[in-house]
Protein backbone atom coordinates (compact mmCIF):
# COMPACT_ATOMS: atom_id res chain seq x y z
CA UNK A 1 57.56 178.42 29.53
CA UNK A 2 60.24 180.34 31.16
CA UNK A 3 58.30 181.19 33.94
CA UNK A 4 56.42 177.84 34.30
CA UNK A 5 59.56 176.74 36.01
CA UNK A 6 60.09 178.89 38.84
CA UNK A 7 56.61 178.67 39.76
CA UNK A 8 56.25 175.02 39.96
CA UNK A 9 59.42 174.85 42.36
CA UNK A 10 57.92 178.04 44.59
CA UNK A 11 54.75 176.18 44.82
CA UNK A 12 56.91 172.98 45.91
CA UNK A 13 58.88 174.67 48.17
CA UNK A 14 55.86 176.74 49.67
CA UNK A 15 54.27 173.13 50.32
CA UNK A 16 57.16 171.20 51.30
CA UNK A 17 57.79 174.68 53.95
CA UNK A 18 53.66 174.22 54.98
CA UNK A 19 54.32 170.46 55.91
CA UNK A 20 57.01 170.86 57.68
CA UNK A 21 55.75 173.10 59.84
CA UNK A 22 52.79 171.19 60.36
CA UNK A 23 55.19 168.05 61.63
CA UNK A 24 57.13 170.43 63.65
CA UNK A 25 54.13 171.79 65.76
CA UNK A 26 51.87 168.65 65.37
CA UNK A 27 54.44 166.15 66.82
CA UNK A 28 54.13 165.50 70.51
CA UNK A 29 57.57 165.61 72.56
CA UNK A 30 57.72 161.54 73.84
CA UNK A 31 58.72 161.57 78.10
CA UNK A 32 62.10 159.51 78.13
CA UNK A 33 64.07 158.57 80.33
CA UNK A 34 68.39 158.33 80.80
CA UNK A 35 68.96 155.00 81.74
CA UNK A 36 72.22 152.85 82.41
CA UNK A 37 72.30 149.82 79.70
CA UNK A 38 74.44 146.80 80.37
CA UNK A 39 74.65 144.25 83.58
CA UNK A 40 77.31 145.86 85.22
CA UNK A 41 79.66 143.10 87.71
CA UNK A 42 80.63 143.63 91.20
CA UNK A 43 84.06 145.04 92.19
CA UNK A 44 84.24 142.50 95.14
CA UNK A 45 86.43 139.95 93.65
CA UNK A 46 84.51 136.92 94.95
CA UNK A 47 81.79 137.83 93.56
CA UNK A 48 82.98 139.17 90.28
CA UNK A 49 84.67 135.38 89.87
CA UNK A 50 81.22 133.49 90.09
CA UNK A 51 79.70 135.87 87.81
CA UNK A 52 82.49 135.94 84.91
CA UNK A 53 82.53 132.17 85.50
CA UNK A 54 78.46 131.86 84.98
CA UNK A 55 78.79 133.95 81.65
CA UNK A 56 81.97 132.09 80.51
CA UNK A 57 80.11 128.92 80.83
CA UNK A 58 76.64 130.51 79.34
CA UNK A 59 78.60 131.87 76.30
CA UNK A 60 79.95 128.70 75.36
CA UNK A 61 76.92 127.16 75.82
CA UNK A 62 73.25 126.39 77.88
CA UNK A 63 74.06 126.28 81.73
CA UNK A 64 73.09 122.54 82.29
CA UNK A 65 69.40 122.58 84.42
CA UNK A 66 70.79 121.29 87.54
CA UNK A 67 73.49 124.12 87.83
CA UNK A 68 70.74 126.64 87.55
CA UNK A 69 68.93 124.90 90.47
CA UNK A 70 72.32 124.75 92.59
CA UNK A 71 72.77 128.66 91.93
CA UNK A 72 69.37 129.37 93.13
CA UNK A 73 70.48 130.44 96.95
CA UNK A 74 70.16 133.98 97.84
CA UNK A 75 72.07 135.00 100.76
CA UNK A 76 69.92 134.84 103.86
CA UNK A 77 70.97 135.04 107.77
CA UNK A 78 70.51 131.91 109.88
CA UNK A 79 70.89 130.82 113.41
CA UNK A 80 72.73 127.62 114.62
CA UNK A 81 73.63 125.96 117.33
CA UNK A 82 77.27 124.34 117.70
CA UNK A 83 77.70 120.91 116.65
CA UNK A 84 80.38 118.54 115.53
CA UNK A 85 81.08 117.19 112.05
CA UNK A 86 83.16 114.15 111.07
CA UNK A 87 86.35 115.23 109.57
CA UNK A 88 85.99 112.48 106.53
CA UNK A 89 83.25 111.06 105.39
CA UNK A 90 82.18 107.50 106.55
CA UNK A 91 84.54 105.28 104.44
CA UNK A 92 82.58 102.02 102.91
CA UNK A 93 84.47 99.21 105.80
CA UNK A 94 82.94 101.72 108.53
CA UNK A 95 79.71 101.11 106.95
CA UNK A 96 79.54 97.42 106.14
CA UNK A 97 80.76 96.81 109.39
CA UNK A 98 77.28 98.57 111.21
CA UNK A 99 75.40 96.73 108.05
CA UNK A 100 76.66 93.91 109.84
CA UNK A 101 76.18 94.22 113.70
CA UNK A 102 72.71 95.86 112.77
CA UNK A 103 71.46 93.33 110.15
CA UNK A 104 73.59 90.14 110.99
CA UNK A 105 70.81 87.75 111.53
CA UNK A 106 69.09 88.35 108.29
CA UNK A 107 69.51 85.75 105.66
CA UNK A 108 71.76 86.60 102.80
CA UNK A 109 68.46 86.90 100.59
CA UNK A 110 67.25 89.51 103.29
CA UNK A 111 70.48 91.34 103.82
CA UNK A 112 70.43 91.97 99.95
CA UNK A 113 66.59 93.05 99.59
CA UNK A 114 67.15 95.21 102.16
CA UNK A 115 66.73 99.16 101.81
CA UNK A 116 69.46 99.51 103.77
CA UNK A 117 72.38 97.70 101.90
CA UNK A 118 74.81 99.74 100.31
CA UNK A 119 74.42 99.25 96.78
CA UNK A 120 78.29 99.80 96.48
CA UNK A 121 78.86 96.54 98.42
CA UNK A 122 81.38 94.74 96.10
CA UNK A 123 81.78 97.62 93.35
CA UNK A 124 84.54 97.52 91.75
CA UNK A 125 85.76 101.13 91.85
CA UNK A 126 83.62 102.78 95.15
CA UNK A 127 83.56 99.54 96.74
CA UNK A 128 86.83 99.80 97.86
CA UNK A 129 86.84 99.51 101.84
CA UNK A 130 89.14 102.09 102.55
CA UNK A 131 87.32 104.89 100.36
CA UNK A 132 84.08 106.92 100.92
CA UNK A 133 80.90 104.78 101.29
CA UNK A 134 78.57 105.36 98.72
CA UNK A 135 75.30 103.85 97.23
CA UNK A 136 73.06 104.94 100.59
CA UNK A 137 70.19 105.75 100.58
CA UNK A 138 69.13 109.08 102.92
CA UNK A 139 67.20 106.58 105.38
CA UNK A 140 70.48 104.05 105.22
CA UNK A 141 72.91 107.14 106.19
CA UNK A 142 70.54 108.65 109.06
CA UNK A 143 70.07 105.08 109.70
CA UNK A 144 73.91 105.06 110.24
CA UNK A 145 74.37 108.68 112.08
CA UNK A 146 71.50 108.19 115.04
CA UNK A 147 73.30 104.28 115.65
CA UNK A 148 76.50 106.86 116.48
CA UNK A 149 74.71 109.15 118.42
CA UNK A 150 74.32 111.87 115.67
CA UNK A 151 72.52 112.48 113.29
CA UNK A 152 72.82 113.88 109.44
CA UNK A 153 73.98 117.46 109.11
CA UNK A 154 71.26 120.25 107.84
CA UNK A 155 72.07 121.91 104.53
CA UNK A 156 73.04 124.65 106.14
CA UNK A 157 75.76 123.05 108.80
CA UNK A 158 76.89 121.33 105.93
CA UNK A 159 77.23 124.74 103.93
CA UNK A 160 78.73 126.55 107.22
CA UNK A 161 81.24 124.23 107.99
CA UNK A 162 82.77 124.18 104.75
CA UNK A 163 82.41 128.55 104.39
CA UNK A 164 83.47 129.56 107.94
CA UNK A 165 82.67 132.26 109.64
CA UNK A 166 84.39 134.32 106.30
CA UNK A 167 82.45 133.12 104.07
CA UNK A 168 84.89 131.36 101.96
CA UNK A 169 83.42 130.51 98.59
CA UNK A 170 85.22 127.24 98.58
CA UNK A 171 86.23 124.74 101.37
CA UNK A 172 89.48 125.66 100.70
CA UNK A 173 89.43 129.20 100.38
CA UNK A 174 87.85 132.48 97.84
CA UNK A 175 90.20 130.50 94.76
CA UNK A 176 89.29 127.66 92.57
CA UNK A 177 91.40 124.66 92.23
CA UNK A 178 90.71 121.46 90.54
CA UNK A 179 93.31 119.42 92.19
CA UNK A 180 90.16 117.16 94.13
CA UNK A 181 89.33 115.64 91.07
CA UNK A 182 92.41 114.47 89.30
CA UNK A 183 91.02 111.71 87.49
CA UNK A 184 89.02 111.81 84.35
CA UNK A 185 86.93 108.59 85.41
CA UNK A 186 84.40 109.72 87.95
CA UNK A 187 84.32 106.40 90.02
CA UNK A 188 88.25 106.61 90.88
CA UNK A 189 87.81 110.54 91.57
CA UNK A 190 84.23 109.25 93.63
CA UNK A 191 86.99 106.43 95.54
CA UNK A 192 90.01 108.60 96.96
CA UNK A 193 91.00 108.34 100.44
CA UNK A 194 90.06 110.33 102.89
CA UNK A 195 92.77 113.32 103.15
CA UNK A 196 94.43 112.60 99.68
CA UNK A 197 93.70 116.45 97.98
CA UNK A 198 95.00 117.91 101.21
CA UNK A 199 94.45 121.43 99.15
CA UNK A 200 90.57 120.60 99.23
CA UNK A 201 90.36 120.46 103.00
CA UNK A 202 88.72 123.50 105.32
CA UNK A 203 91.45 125.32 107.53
CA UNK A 204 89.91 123.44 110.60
CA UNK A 205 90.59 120.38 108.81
CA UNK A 206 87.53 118.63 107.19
CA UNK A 207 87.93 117.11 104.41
CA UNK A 208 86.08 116.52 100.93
CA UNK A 209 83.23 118.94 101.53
CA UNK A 210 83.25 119.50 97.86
CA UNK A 211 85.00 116.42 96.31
CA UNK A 212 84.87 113.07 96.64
CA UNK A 213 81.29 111.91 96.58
CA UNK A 214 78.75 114.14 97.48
CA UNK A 215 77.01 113.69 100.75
CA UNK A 216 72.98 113.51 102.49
CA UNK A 217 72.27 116.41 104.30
CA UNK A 218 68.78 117.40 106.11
CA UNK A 219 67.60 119.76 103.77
CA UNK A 220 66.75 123.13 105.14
CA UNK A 221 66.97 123.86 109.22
CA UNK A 222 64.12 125.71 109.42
CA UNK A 223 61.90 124.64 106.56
CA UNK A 224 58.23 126.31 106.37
CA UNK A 225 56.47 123.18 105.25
CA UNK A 226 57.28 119.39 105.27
CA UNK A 227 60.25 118.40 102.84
CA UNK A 228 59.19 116.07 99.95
CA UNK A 229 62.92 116.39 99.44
CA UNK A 230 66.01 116.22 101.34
CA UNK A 231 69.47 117.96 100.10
CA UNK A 232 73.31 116.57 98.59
CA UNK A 233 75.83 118.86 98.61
CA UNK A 234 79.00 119.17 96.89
CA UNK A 235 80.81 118.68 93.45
CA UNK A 236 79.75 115.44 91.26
CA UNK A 237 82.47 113.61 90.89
CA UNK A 238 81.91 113.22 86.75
CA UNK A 239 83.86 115.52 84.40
CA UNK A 240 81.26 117.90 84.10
CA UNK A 241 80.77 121.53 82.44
CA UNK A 242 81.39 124.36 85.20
CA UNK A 243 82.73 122.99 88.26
CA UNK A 244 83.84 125.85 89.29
CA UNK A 245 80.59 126.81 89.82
CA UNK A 246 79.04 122.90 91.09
CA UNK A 247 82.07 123.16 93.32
CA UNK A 248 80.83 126.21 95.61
CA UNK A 249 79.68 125.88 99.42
CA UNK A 250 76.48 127.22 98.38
CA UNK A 251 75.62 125.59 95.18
CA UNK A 252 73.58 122.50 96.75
CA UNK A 253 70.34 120.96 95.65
CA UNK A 254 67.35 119.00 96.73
CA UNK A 255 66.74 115.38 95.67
CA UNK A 256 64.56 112.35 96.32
CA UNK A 257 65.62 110.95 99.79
CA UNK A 258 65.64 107.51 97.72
CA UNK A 259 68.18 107.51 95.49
CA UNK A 260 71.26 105.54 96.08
CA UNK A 261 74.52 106.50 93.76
CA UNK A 262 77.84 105.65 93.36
CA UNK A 263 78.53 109.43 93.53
CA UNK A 264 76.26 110.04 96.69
CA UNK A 265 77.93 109.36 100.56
CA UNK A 266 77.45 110.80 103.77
CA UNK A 267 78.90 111.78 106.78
CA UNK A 268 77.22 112.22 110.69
CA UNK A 269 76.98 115.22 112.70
CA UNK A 270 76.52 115.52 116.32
CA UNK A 271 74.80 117.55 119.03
CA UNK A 272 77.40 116.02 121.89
CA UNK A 273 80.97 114.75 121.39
CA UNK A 274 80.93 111.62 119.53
CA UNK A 275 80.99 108.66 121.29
CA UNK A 276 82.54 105.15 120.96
CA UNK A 277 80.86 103.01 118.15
CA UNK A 278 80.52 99.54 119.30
CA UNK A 279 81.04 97.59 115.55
CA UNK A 280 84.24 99.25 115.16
CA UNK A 281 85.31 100.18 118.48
CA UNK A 282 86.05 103.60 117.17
CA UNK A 283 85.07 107.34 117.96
CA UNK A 284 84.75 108.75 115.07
CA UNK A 285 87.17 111.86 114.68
CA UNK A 286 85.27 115.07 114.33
CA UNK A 287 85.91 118.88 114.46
CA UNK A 288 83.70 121.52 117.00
CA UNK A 289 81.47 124.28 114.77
CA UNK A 290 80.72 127.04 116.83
CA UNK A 291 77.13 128.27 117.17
CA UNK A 292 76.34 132.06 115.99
CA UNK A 293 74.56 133.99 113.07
CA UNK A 294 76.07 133.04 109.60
CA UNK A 295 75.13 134.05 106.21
CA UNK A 296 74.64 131.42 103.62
CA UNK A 297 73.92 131.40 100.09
CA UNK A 298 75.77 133.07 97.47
CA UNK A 299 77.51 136.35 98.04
CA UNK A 300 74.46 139.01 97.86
CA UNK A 301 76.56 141.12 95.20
CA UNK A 302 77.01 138.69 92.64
CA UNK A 303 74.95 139.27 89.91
CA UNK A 304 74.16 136.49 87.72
CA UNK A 305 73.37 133.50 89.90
CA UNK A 306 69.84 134.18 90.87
CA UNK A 307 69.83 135.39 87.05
CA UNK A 308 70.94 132.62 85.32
CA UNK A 309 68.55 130.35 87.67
CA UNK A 310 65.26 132.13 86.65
CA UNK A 311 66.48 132.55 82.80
CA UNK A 312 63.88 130.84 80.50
CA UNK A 313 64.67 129.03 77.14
CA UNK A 314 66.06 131.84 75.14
CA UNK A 315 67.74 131.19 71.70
CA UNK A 316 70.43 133.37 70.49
CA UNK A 317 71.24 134.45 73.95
CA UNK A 318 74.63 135.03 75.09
CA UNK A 319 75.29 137.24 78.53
CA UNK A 320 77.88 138.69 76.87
CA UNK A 321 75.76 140.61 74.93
CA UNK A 322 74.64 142.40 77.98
CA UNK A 323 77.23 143.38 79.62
CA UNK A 324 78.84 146.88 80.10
CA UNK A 325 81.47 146.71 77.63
CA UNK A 326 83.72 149.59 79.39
CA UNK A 327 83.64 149.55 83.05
CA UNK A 328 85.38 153.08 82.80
CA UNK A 329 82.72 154.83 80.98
CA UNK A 330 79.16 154.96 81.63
CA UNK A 331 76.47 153.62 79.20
CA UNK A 332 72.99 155.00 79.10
CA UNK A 333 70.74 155.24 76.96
CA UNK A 334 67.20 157.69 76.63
CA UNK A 335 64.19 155.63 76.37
CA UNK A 336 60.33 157.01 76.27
CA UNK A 337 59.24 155.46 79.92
CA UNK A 338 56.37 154.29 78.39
CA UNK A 339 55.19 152.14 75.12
CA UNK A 340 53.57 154.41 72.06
CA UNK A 341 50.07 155.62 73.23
CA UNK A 342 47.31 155.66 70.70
CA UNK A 343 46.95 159.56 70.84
CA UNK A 344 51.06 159.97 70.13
CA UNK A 345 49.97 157.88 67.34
CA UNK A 346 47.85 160.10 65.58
CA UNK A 347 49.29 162.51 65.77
CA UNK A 348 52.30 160.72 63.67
CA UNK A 349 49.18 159.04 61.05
CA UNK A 350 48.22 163.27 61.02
CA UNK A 351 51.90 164.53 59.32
CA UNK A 352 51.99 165.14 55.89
CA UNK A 353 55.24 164.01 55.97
CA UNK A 354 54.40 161.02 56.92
CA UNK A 355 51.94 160.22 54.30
CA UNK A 356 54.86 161.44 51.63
CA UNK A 357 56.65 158.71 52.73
CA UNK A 358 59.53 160.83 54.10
CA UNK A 359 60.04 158.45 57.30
CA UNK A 360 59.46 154.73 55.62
CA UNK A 361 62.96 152.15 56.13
CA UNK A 362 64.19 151.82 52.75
CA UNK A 363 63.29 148.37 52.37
CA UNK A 364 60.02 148.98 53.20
CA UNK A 365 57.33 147.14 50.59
CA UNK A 366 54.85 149.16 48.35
CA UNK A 367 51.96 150.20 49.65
CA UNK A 368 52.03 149.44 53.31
CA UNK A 369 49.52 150.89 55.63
CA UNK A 370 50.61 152.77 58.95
CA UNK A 371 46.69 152.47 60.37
CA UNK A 372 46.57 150.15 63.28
CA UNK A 373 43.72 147.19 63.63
CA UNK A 374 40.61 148.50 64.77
CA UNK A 375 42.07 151.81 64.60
CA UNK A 376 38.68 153.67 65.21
CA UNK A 377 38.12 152.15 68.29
CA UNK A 378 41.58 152.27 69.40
CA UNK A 379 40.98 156.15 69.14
CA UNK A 380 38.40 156.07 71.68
CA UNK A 381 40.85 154.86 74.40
CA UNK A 382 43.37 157.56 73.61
CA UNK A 383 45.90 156.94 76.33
CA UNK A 384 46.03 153.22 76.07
CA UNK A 385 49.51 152.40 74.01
CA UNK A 386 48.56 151.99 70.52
CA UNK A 387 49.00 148.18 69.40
CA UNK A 388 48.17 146.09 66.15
CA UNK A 389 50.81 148.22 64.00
CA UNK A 390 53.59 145.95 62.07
CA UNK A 391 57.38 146.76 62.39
CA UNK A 392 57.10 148.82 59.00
CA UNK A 393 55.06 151.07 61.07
CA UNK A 394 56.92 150.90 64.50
CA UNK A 395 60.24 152.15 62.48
CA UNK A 396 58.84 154.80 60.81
CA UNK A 397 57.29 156.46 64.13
CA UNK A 398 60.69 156.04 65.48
CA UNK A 399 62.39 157.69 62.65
CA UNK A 400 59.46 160.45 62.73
CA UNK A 401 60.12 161.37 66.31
CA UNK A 402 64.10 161.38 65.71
CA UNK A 403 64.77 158.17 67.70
CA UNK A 404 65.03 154.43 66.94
CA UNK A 405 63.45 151.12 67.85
CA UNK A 406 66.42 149.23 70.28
CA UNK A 407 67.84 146.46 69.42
CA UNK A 408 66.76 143.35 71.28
CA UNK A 409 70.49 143.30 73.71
CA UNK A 410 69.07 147.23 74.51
CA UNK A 411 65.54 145.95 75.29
CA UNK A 412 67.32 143.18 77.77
CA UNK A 413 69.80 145.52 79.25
CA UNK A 414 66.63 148.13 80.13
CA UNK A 415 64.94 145.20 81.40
CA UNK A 416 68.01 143.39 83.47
CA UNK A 417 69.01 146.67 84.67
CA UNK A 418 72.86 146.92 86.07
CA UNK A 419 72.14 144.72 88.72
CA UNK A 420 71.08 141.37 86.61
CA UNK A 421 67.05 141.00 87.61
CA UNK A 422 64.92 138.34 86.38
CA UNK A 423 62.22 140.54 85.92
CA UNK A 424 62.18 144.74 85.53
CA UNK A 425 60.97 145.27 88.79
CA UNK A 426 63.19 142.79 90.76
CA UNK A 427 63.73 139.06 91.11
CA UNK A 428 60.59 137.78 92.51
CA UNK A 429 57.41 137.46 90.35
CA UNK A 430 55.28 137.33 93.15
CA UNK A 431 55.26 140.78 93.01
CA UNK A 432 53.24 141.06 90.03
CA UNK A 433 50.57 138.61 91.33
CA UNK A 434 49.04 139.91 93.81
CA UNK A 435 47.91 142.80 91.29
CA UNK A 436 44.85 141.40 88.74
CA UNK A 437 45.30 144.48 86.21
CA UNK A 438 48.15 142.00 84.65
CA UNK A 439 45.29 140.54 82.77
CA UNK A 440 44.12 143.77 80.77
CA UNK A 441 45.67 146.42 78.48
CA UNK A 442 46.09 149.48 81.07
CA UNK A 443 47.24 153.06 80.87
CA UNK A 444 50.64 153.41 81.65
CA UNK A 445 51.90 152.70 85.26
CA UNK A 446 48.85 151.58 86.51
CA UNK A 447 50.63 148.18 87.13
CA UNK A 448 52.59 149.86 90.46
CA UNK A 449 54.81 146.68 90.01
CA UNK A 450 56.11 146.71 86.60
CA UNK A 451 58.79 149.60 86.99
CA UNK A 452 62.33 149.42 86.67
CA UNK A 453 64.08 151.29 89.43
CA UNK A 454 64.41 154.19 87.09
CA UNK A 455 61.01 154.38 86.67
CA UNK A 456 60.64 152.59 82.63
CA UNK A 457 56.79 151.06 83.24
CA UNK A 458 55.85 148.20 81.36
CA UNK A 459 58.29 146.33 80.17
CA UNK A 460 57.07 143.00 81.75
CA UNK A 461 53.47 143.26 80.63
CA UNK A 462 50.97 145.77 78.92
CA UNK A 463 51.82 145.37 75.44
CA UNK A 464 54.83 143.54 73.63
CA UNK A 465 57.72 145.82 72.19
CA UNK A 466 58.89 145.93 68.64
CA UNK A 467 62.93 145.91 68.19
CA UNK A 468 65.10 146.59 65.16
CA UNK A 469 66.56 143.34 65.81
CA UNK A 470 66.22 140.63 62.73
CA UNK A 471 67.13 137.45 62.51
CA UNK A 472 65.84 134.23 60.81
CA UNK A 473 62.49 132.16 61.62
CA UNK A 474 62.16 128.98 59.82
CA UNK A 475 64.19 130.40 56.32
CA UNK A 476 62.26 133.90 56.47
CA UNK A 477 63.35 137.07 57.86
CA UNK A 478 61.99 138.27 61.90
CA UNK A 479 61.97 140.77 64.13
CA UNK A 480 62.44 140.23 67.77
CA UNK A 481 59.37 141.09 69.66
CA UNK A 482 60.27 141.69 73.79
CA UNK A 483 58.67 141.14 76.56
CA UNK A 484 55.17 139.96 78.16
CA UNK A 485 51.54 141.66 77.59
CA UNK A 486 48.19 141.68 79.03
CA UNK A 487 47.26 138.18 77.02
CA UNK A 488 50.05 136.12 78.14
CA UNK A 489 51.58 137.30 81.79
CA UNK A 490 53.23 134.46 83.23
CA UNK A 491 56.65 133.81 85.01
CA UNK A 492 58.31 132.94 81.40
CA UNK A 493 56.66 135.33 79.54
CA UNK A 494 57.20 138.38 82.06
CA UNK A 495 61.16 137.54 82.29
CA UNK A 496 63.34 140.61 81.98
CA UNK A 497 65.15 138.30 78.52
CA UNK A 498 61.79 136.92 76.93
CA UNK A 499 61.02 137.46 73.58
CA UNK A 500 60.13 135.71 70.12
CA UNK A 501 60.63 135.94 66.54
CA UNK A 502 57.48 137.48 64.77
CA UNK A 503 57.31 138.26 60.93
CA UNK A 504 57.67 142.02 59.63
CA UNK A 505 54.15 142.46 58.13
CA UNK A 506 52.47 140.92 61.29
CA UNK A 507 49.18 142.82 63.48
CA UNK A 508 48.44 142.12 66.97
CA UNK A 509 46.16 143.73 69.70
CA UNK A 510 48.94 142.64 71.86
CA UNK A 511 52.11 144.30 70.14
CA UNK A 512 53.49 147.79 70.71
CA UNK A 513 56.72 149.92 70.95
CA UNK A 514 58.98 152.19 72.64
CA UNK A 515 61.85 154.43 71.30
CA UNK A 516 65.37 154.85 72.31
CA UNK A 517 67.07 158.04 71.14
CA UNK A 518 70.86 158.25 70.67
């Protein structure tokens, strides 16, 4: 008996030694690469404003659908020629006197049918003569401009005039101020007279570019196809969620050439001084814009507009969450630079270890299989990632290999990159589809689009990724599952934020994983 002992713990040790060993040299080193984690802002302090402004907003709630449209303008160089623009925008008595001299000898019934009529005629807020007409529609205002020998102002002359030649992100200047809309009813901010915020007007003098009501423009100068849609530009006049951010020279938006609002006004632009209009006697008073290059849109180094404009539905979503938390002190993180291949698989499914149980979560059930679906034929296709294995499985890989799965704000900040893309390889998804291998599980890389700029493949499409990240789904315990694969590749699905809650236990042919390594 007294030797028994000894024995049986040699003999333990001697096998415990043996399997070791055998998951030393059997486990195959996984390719990684360093990568920066968090969306890190600009240090130009216009753009930095618009950005911390579009993830204030976000974090306390959804960005409202229009906003995301407005923010949707790139910068982009244009070409105009030098034109004139009214310093205020045609008051309501301007315009119901050329309703008059152009429509007098309709009947009453006529003059009220018609599509030209302002339907602020006799309101009892925007009506007022003196304040900005309103209630227009887009053929009533260019109606208006060509009887004054203009016409309406493109988006883009509307956009220059109010940014300059510096690119001011306001009329006013680079800092937000909400003295144009000092009233919480938007009809009485919509009704103000022209010149009354005298801290909203351009340093040449126009007025109301972003207050007051908003105004018709042209739409684009130099649209590539015919415009079912013509633009309005400027802040609505209604209390809403982010001016800040409805308020900038660039944050316009197409709309039906139809409508007719109390909010919605105009003003006329012209290709020769403005002459003499006959049912007022008046020249209208208007300021010179000189021709030249410009840039419009949004400053190119902001980050999240273009973002926050492509972001799909995503639950439990803050910005926050991806942001570099210390802008003194890098952030990276070592990822494998491609998902889990079937053959780095095995060799995991080979360790003794393994089937010990020496790398199972501790809350992992009894009797839980590591063999993925099909796993005989997956094992014919050795370098295709390895898919239809449930988290269980993903986690214990990770822990055999001496990394982790990432969380789900990891798997975004990989995905977003520092400079806030929509997808991993950039902001356009046209990238991706002019390449048909999207529709089929592929060998890593193949897809020549679906890189980060650091060279992470996949993380759009392929196979979806596993996180450690839980979280509830309909009373039962999740795990986040990122990104798009080779059975759903869309726009939504491809998005560098896109994920969904799937249960713990679940299989697919269509889910993977990666590993992250502190």
């Amino acid at each position: 008996m007294s030797w028994r002992l000894p024995l049986s713990l040699l003999i333990a040790v001697l096998v415990l030694s043996g399997a070791i060993t055998l998951h030393i040299y059997g486990r195959q080193d996984v390719a990684t690469i360093s990568s920066p984690v968090g969306i890190r802002f600009s240090t130009s302090s216009s753009a930095r404003a618009i950005d911390e402004e579009i993830s204030r907003l976000q974090s306390r709630g959804r960005i409202p659908k229009e906003l995301k449209v407005r923010l949707n303008h790139p910068p982009r160089a244009i070409e105009i020629n030098g034109f004139y623009l009214d310093t205020c925008e045609v008051s309501q008595l301007r315009y119901e006197q050329f309703f008059d001299y152009q429509y007098g000898i309709l009947s009453d019934e006529e003059k009220k049918n018609s599509p030209y009529r302002s339907a602020s005629t006799g309101h009892r807020v925007a009506g007022r003569l003196d304040s900005a007409a309103s209630g227009v529609s887009f053929a009533a205002a260019q109606n208006y401009c060509q009887a004054s020998g203009g016409r309406l102002p493109f988006a883009e002359e509307l956009e220059i005039a109010a940014s300059g030649a510096e690119g001011r992100l306001y009329p006013w200047g680079n800092e937000f101020t909400d003295h144009p809309w000092p009233y919480k009813d938007a009809g009485r901010n919509a009704a103000q007279l022209c010149g009354a915020q005298t801290s909203a007007a351009t340093p040449s003098g126009i007025f109301d570019l972003a207050s007051n009501v908003m105004e018709w423009g042209q739409g684009y100068l130099k649209a590539q196809t015919r415009q079912e849609a013509v633009s309005a530009h400027g802040a609505p006049p209604t209390g809403v969620r982010g001016r800040e951010l409805f308020a900038l020279n660039s944050a316009w938006l197409l709309v039906k050439p139809e409508i007719q609002s109390h909010h919605l006004g105009f003003r006329c632009a012209y290709d020769e001084p403005p002459r003499i209009q006959i049912w007022s006697f008046n020249i209208p008073d208007a300021i010179y814009i000189p021709g030249g290059n410009y840039i419009v849109g949004l400053p190119a180094d902001a980050r999240l507009p273009r973002f926050i404009a492509n972001l799909p539905d995503v639950s439990q979503f803050s910005i926050e969450n991806l942001l570099v938390t210390d802008v003194d002190k890098p952030q990276t993180i070592d990822v494998s630079k491609c998902e889990i291949s079937r053959e780095e698989y095995a060799k995991f499914l080979r360790d003794p270890l393994v089937n010990m149980g020496l790398f199972g979560n501790d809350n992992e059930p009894k009797d839980v299989s590591y063999e993925p679906l099909d796993w005989e034929t997956q094992k014919k296709d050795p370098v295709l990632p390895v898919t239809g294995v449930n988290w269980w499985s993903a986690d214990a890989y990770a822990r055999w290999v001496g990394g982790r799965l990432p969380t789900v704000d990891e798997w975004r900040q990989l995905a977003t990159g520092e400079a806030a893309t929509s997808y991993p390889w950039g902001n356009d998804f046209q990238e991706a589809l002019d390449d048909h291998s999207a529709v089929s599980l592929e060998i890593c890389g193949v897809r020549e689009f679906d890189h980060t700029p650091l060279g992470i493949s996949d993380l759009g499409g392929n196979v979806s990724e596993w996180t450690k990240s839980v979280s509830a789904d309909r009373g039962r315990l999740a795990m986040w599952v990122q990104g798009g694969n080779w059975r759903m590749f869309t726009p939504e699905t491809a998005s560098s934020l896109f994920g969904r809650l799937i249960p713990l236990n679940h299989r697919s042919e269509s889910i993977g994983f990666r590993v992250v390594f502190d």
